[in-house]
Protein backbone atom coordinates (compact mmCIF):
# COMPACT_ATOMS: atom_id res chain seq x y z
CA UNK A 1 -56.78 45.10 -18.37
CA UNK A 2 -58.83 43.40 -15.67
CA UNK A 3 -61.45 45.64 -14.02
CA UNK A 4 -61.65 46.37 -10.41
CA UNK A 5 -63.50 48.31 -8.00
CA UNK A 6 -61.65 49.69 -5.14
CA UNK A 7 -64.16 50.27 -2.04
CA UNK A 8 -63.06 51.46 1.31
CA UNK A 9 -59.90 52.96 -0.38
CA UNK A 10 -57.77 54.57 2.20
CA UNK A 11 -55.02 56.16 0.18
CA UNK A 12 -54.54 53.17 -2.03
CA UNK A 13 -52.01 50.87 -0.89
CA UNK A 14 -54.17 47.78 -2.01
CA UNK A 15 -54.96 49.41 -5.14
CA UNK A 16 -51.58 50.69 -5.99
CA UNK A 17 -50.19 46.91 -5.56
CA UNK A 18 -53.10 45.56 -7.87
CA UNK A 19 -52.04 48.41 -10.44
CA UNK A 20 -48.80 47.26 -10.57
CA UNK A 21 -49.43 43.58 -11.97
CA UNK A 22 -51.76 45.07 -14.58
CA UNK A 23 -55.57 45.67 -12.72
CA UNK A 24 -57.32 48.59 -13.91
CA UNK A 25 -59.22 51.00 -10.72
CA UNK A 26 -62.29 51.82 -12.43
CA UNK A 27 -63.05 54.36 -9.22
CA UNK A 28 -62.06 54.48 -5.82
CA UNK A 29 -64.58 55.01 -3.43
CA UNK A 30 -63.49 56.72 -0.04
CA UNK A 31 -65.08 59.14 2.89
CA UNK A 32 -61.88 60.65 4.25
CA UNK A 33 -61.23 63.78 2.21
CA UNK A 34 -57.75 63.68 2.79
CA UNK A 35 -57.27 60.23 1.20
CA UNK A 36 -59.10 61.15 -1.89
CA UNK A 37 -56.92 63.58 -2.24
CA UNK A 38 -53.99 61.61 -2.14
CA UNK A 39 -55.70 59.33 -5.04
CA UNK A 40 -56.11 61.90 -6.97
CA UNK A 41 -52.66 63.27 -6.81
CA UNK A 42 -51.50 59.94 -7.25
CA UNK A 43 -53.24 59.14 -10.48
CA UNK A 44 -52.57 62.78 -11.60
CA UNK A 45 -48.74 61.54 -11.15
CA UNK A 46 -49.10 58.53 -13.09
CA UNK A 47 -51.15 60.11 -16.19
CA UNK A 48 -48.06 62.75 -16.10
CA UNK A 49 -45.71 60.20 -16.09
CA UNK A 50 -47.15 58.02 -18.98
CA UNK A 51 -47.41 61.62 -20.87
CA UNK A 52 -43.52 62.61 -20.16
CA UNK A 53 -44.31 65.20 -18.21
CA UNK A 54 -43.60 64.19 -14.44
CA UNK A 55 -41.70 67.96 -14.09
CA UNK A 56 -45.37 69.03 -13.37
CA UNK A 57 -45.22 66.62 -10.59
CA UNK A 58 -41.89 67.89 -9.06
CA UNK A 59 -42.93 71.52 -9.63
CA UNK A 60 -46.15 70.67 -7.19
CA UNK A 61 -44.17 68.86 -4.54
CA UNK A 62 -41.41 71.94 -4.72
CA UNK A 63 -44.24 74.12 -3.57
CA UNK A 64 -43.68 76.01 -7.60
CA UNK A 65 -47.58 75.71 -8.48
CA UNK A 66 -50.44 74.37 -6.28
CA UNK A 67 -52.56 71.92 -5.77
CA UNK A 68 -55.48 73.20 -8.04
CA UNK A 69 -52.90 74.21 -10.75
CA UNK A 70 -51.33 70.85 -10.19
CA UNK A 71 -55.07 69.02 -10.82
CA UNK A 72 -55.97 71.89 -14.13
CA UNK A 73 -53.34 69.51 -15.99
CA UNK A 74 -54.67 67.05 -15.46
CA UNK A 75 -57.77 65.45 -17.50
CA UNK A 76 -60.95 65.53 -15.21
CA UNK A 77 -61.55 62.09 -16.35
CA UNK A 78 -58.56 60.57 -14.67
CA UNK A 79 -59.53 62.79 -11.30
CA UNK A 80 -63.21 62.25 -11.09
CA UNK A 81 -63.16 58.56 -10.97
CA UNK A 82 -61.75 58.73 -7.12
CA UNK A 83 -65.05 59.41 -5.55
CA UNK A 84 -65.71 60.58 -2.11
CA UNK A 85 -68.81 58.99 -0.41
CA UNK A 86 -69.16 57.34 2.58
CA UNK A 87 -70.54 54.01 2.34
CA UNK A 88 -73.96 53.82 3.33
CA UNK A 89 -77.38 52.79 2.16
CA UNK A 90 -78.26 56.58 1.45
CA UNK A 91 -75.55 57.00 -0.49
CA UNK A 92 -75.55 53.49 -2.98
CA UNK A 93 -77.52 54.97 -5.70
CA UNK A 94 -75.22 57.32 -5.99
CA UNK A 95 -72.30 55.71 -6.21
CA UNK A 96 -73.91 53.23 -8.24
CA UNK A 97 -74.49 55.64 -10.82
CA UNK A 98 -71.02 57.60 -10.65
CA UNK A 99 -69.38 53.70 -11.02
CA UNK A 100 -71.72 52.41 -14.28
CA UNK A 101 -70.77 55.89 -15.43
CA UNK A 102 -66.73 54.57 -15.43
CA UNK A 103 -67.40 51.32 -16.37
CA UNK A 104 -69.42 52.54 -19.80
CA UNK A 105 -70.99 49.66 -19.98
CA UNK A 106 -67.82 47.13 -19.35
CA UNK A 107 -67.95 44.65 -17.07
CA UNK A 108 -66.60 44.37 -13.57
CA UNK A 109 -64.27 41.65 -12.98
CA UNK A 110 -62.78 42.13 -9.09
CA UNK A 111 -63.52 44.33 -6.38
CA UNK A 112 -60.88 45.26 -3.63
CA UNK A 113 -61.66 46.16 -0.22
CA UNK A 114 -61.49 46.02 3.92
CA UNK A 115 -64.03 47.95 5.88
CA UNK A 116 -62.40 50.42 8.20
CA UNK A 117 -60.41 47.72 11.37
CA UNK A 118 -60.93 49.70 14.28
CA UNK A 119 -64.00 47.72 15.36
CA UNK A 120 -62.84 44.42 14.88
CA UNK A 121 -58.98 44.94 16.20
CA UNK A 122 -58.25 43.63 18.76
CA UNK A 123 -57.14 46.87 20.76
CA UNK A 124 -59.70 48.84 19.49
CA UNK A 125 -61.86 46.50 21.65
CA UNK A 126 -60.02 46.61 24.46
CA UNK A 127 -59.61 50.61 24.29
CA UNK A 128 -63.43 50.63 23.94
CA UNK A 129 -65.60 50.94 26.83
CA UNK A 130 -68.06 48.76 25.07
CA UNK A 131 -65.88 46.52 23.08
CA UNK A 132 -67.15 48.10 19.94
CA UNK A 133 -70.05 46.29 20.46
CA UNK A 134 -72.60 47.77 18.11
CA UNK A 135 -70.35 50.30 16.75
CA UNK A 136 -71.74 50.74 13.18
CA UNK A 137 -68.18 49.27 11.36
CA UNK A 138 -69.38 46.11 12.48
CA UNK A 139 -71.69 45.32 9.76
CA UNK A 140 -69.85 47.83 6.91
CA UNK A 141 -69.98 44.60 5.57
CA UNK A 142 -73.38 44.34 4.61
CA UNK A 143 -73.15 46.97 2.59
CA UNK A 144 -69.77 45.37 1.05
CA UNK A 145 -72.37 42.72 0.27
CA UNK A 146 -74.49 44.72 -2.08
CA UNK A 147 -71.85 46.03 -4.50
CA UNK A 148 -71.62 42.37 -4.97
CA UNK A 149 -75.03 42.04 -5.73
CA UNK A 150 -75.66 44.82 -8.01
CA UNK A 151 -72.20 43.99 -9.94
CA UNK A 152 -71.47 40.37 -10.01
CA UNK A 153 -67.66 40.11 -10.41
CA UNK A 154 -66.53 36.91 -10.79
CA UNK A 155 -63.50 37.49 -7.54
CA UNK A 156 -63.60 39.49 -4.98
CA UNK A 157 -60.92 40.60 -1.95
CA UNK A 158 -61.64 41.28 1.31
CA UNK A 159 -58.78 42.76 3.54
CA UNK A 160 -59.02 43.16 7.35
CA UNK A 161 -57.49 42.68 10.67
CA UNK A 162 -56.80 39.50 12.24
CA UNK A 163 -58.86 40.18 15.03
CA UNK A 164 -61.94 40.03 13.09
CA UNK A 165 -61.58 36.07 13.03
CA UNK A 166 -62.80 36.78 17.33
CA UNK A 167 -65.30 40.35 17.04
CA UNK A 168 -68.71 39.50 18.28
CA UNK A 169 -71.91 41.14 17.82
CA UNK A 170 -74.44 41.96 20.84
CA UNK A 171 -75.70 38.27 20.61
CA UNK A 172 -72.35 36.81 21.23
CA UNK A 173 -71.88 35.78 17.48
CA UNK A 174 -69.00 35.55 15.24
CA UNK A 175 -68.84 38.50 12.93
CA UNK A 176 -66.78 36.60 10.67
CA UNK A 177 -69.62 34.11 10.18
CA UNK A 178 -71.57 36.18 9.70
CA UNK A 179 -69.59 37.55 6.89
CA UNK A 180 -69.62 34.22 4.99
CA UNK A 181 -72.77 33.60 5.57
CA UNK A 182 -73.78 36.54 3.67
CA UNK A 183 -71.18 36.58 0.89
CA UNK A 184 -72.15 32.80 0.37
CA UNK A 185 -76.02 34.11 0.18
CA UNK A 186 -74.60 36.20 -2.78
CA UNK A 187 -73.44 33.47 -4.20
CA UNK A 188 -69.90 33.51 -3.60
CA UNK A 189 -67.35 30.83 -2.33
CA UNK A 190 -65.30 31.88 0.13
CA UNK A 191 -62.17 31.13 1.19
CA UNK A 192 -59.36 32.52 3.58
CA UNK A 193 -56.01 32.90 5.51
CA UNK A 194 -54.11 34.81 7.46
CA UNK A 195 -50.82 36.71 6.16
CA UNK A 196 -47.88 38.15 7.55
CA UNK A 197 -46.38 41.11 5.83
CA UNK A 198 -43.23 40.43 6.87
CA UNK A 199 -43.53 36.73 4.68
CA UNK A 200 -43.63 38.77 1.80
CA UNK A 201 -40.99 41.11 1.79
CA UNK A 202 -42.35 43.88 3.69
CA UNK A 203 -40.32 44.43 6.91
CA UNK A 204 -43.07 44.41 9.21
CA UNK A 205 -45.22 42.56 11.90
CA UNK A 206 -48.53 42.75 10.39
CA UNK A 207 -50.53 40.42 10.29
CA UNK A 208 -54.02 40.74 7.98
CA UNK A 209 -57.17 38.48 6.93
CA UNK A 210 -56.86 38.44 3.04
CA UNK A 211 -60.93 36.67 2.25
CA UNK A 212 -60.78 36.01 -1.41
CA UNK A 213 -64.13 34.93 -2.78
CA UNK A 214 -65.15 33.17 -6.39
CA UNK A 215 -68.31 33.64 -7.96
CA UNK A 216 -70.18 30.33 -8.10
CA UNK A 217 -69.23 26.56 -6.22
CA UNK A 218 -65.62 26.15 -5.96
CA UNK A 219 -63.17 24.57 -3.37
CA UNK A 220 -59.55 24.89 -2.42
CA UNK A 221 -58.85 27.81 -4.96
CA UNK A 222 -57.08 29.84 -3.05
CA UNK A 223 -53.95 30.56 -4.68
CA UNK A 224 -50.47 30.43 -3.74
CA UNK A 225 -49.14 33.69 -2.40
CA UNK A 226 -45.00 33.00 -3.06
CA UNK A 227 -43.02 34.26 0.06
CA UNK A 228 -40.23 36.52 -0.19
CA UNK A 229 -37.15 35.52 1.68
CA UNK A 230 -35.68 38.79 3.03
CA UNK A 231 -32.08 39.14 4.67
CA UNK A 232 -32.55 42.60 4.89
CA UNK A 233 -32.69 44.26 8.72
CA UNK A 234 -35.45 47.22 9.46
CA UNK A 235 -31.86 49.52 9.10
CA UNK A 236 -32.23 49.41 5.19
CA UNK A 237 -35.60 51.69 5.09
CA UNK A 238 -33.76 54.09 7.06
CA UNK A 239 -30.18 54.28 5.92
CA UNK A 240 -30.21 56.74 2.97
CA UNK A 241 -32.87 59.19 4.88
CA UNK A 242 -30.94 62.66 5.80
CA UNK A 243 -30.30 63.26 9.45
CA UNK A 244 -33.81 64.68 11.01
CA UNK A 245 -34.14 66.26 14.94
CA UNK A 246 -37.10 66.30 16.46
CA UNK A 247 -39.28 69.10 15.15
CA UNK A 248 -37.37 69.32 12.14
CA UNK A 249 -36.78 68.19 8.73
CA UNK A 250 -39.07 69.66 5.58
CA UNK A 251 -42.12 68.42 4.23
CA UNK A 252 -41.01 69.06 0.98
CA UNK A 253 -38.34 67.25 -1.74
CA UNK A 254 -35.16 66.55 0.12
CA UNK A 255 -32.45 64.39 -1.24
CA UNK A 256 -31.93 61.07 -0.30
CA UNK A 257 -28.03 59.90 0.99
CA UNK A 258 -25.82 57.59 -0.82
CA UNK A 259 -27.76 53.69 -0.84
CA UNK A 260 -25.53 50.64 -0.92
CA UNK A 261 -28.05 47.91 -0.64
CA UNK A 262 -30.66 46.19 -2.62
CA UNK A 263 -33.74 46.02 -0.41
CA UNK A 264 -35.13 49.32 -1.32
CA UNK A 265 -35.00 48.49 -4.98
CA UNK A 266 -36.15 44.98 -4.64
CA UNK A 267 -39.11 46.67 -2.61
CA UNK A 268 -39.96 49.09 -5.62
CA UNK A 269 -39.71 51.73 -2.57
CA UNK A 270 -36.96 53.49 -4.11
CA UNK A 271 -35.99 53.90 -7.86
CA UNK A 272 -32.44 55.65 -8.01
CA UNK A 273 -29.61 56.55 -5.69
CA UNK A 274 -30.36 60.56 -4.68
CA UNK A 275 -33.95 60.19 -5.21
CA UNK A 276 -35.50 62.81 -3.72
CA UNK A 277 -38.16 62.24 -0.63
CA UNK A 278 -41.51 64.09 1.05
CA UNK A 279 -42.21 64.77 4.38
CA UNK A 280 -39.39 63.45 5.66
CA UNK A 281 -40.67 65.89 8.60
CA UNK A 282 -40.46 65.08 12.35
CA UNK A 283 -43.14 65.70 15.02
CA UNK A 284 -41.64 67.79 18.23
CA UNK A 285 -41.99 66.55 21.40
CA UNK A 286 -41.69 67.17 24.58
CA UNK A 287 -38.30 67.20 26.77
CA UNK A 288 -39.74 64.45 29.17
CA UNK A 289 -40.86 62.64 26.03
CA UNK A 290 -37.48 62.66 24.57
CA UNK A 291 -35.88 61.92 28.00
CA UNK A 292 -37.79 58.53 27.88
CA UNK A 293 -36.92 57.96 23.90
CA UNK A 294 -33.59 57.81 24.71
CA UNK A 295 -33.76 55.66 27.55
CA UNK A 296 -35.36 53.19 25.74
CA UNK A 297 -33.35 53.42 22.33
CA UNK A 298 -30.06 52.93 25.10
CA UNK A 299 -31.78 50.30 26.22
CA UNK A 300 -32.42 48.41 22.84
CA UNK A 301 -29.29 49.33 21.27
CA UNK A 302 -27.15 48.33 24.07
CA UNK A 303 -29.04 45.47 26.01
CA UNK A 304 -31.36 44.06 23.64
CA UNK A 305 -34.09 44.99 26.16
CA UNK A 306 -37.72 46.63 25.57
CA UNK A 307 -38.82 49.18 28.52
CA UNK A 308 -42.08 48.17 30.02
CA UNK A 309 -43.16 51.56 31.30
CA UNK A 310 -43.35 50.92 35.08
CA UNK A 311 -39.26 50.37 34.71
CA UNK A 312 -39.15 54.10 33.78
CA UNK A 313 -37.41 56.81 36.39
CA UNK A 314 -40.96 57.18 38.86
CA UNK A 315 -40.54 61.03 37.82
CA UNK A 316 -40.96 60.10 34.30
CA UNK A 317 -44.28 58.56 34.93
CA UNK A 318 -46.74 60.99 34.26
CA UNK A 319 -49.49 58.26 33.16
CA UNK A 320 -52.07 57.12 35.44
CA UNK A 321 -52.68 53.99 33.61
CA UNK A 322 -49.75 51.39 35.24
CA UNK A 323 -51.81 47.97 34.42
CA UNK A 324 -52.65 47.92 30.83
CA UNK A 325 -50.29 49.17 27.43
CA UNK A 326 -47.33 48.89 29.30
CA UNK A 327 -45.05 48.70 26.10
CA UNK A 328 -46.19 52.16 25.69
CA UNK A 329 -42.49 53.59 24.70
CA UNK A 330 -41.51 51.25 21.95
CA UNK A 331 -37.97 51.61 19.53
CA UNK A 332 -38.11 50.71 16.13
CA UNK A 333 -35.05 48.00 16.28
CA UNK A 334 -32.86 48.62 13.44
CA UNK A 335 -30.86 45.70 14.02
CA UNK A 336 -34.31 42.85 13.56
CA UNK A 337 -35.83 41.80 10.44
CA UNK A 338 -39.20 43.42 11.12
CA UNK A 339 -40.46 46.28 13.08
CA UNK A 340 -43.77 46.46 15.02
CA UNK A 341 -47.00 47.18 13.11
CA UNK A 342 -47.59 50.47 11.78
CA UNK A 343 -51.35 51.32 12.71
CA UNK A 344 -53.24 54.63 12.73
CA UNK A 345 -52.62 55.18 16.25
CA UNK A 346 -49.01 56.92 14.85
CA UNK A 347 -51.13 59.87 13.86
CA UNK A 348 -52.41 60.85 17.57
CA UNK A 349 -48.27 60.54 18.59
CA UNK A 350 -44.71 58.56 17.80
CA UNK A 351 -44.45 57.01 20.87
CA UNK A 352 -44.96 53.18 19.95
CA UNK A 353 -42.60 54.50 16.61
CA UNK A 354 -39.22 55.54 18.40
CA UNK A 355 -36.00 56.29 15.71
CA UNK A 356 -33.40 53.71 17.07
CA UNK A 357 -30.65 56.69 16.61
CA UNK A 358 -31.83 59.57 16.45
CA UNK A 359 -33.68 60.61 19.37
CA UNK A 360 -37.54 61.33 18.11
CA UNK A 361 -40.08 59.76 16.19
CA UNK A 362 -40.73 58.24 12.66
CA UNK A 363 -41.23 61.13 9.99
CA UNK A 364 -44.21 60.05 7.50
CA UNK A 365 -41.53 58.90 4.79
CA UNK A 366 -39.95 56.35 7.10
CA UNK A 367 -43.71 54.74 8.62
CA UNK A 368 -44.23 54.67 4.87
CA UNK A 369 -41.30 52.97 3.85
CA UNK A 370 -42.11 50.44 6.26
CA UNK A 371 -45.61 50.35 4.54
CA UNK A 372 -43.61 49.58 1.07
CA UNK A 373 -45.32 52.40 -0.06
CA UNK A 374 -42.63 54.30 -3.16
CA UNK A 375 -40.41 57.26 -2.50
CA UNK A 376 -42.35 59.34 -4.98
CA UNK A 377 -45.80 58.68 -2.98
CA UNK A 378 -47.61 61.77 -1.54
CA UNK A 379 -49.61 61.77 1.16
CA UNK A 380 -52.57 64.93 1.15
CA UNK A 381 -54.22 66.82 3.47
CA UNK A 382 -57.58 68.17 3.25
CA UNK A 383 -56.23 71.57 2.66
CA UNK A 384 -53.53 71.26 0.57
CA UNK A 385 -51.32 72.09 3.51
CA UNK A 386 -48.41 69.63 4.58
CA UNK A 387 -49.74 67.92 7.65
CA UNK A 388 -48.25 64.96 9.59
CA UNK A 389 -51.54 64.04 11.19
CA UNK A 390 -53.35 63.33 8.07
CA UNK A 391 -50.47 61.23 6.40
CA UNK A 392 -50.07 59.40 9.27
CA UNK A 393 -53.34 58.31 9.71
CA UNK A 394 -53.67 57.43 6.06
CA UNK A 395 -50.22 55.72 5.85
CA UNK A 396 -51.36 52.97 9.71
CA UNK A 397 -54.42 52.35 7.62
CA UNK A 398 -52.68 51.07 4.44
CA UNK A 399 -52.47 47.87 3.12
CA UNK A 400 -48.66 47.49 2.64
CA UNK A 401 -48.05 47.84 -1.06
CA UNK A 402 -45.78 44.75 -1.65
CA UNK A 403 -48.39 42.51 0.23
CA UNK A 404 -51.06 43.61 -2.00
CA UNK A 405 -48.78 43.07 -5.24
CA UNK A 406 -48.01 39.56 -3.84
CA UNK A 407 -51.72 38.99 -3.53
CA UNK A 408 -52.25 40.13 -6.99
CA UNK A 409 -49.39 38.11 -8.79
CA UNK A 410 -50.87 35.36 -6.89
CA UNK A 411 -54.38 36.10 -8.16
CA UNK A 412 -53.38 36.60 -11.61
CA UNK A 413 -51.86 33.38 -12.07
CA UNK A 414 -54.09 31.10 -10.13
CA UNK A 415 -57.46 32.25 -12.18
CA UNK A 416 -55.83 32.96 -15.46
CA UNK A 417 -57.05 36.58 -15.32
C-alpha cells in the first residue's frame, strides 16, 4: 500500500476516498476534537469489519455500549494514529515525532490536505469586516510547506476553495502565488485545476482547487480525472429516507425505505435496500421560519422560481440586512441534477438547505449524502452525545468522498503508484 499523510483532516472525506483505491493513512492530523473523533470511530469500524465483527459497530450506534466501550475493542494502535494537534510551529516537533513513530521507519509517499477555506472563500471575505485580511489561515500554508520538507514524498495534494485562486494578503498579493512559490522552493512542481463535484458523480455545485504537486522538474503531469456522466436528479439521495418533521426524527439507526434506483449504489453511499441510517434527525425551527420554507418550496415546486428575500410577505422580514445574501431562503430542488454547495454555514442553521417536500431542513444524513459520504458513516461529537451542530459542521467542510476517489483513481494510474 502507498503511504499517505492526511493533514488538515476534517472528518476524512479526502482520506476515506484515497482509502478506497488502496492508499494507506499513516495518521490523521486534526484540531477539532469532534472530527477526531469521528476518525477514530471510523477506523474502529473498518478494523471491526475486516475482523467480522461489525455487530460491535451496530451495538454502539444502537446506543447498547458506549463510546469508550466501543474504542476498548478496539486495538490502540489503529486509534492512536488519528492525532489531534493543531497545526502550528509549536506543535511540529510533536507531531513529527507521533508521525515517524507510524511510519517505523517506512517511507512517505503522498500527503493529502487543504488548510481550513474560510479565509480564502469567497464569502468568508465578504462576511468579514476585514476581508480576512491577515487572518492567520492565510499562510496555514507555510506550515503545509514544512511537512514537505521534513518528509519528502514524491506527490502531494492540496485541496481548497476556488476562491483562493483571488485571496490577497495585506500587500495586495496573490496568496496562491505565493503558494507556488513556496512549494516550488521545496522543490516541487506544481500543477493545478479547478473541479466540479458535480463532473464526477457527486450531485452537487462545488466547485474546489485540487493542486497536485511532483517531487522534482516535471510538466503537464497532471492526470486525467475521468468524469462521471450522471442522469440521476438530487431526488435519488432523498427517496428511501423515512418521513422526518421538523424537530423530529432519531439520531440513532433507523431503516431506510424501499430504493428502486441505481445512483446510491453507483455512489458507494448506500450498500443494500433497508440499510439502516444515523442522524437522520431534523433541527426545529421556528413557525415564521417554516412559514417562509414553504413559501419558497411552493414556489420551486410549482413555478420553477427561487425567492429572493425582499419578495417575502413584508411581515416575514425580520432581517435588517435587504442589500446583500438575498438568496437567503434557498430549496434543495429535487427535480435538478445538482443541489447548491453544502458548506459549514449548515451548522449555524438550514436555511440555505430547505427539504423540497417536507417542510424543514436537511437532517445530517441527507447534507451527507449529498457529500457522497456512506450510509454507515458516523459523524461524533466531542462528548459522545448526538449533536447536529458538530456533524454539520464537519460534514460543509468535507471533501466529497466520490471526488476524492476520482482524484485518487486518477492519481494511481497516471504515476504508476
Amino acid at each position: 500500500m502507498i503511504k499517505c499523510l492526511d493533514l488538515f483532516a476534517g472528518a476524512g472525506g479526502l482520506s476515506e476516498g484515497f482509502q478506497r483505491v488502496g492508499f494507506e493513512s499513516v495518521a490523521h492530523i486534526e484540531m477539532d476534537r469532534a472530527a477526531c473523533y469521528t476518525l477514530k470511530t471510523r477506523k474502529a469500524y473498518k478494523w471491526l469489519l475486516e475482523k467480522g465483527k461489525a455487530e460491535i459497530y451496530d451495538q454502539y450506534l444502537s446506543g447498547k455500549i458506549t463510546r469508550d466501550e466501543y474504542y476498548s475493542a478496539i486495538p490502540d494502535e489503529v486509534l492512536s494514529s488519528v492525532l489531534n494537534y493543531e497545526i502550528s510551529e509549536d506543535n511540529l516537533d510533536n507531531i513529527y515525532a507521533d508521525v515517524d513513530r507510524y511510519l517505523d521507519g517506512k517511507h512517505l509517499s503522498l500527503i493529502l490536505g487543504g488548510p481550513p477555506c474560510q479565509a480564502y472563500s469567497v464569502i468568508g471575505r465578504a462576511r468579514s469586516s476585514t476581508g480576512m485580511v491577515g487572518d492567520k489561515r492565510n499562510y496555514l500554508y507555510i506550515l503545509y510547506a514544512e511537512f514537505l520538507k521534513r518528509y519528502q514524498p514524491e506527490y502531494f495534494i492540496f485541496e481548497n476553495v476556488s476562491g483562493l485562486l483571488s485571496a490577497k494578503d495585506e500587500d495586495g498579493r496573490l496568496h496562491f502565488d505565493k503558494i507556488r512559490n513556496l512549494f516550488a522552493e521545496c522543490g516541487y512542481s506544481v500543477e493545478y485545476k479547478v473541479l466540479n463535484a458535480k463532473d464526477y458523480g457527486v450531485l452537487q455545485n462545488r466547485k474546489r482547487i485540487i493542486l497536485i504537486g511532483i517531487h522534482g522538474d516535471y510538466h503537464n503531469f497532471y492526470p486525467e480525472i475521468e468524469k462521471i456522466q450522471s442522469d440521476c436528479q438530487v431526488r435519488e439521495v432523498l427517496s428511501d429516507l423515512p418521513h422526518v418533521d421538523a424537530g423530529g426524527g432519531i439520531p440513532g439507526p433507523v431503516d431506510t425505505m424501499p430504493y428502486h434506483g441505481h445512483y446510491l449504489y453507483d455512489a458507494h453511499i448506500k450498500i443494500k435496500n433497508g440499510q439502516q441510517v444515523t442522524l437522520h434527525w431534523a433541527r426545529s425551527n421556528s413557525e415564521q421560519d417554516l412559514e417562509i420554507y414553504k413559501i419558497v418550496a411552493d414556489e420551486w415546486n410549482n413555478n420553477k422560481k427561487r425567492i429572493n428575500y425582499c419578495d417575502l410577505p413584508t411581515r416575514l422580514q425580520t432581517h435588517k440586512n435587504t442589500r446583500a445574501f438575498l438568496d437567503r431562503f434557498k430549496v434543495v430542488a429535487q427535480d435538478l441534477k445538482y443541489c447548491q454547495t453544502i458548506v459549514a454555514h449548515i451548522s449555524k442553521d438550514g436555511h440555505y438547505y430547505i427539504h423540497p417536500t417536507q417542510n424543514r431542513s436537511l437532517t445530517p444524513r441527507e447534507a451527507a449524502r449529498l457529500q457522497t459520504f456512506p450510509d454507515d458513516y458516523y459523524f461524533e461529537s466531542v462528548s459522545g452525545e448526538p449533536s447536529k451542530t458538530a456533524a454539520f459542521e464537519q460534514i460543509g467542510n468535507a471533501v466529497p468522498v466520490l471526488l476524492a476517489e476520482c482524484v485518487a483513481k486518477a492519481l494511481n494510474k497516471r504515476l504508476n503508484l
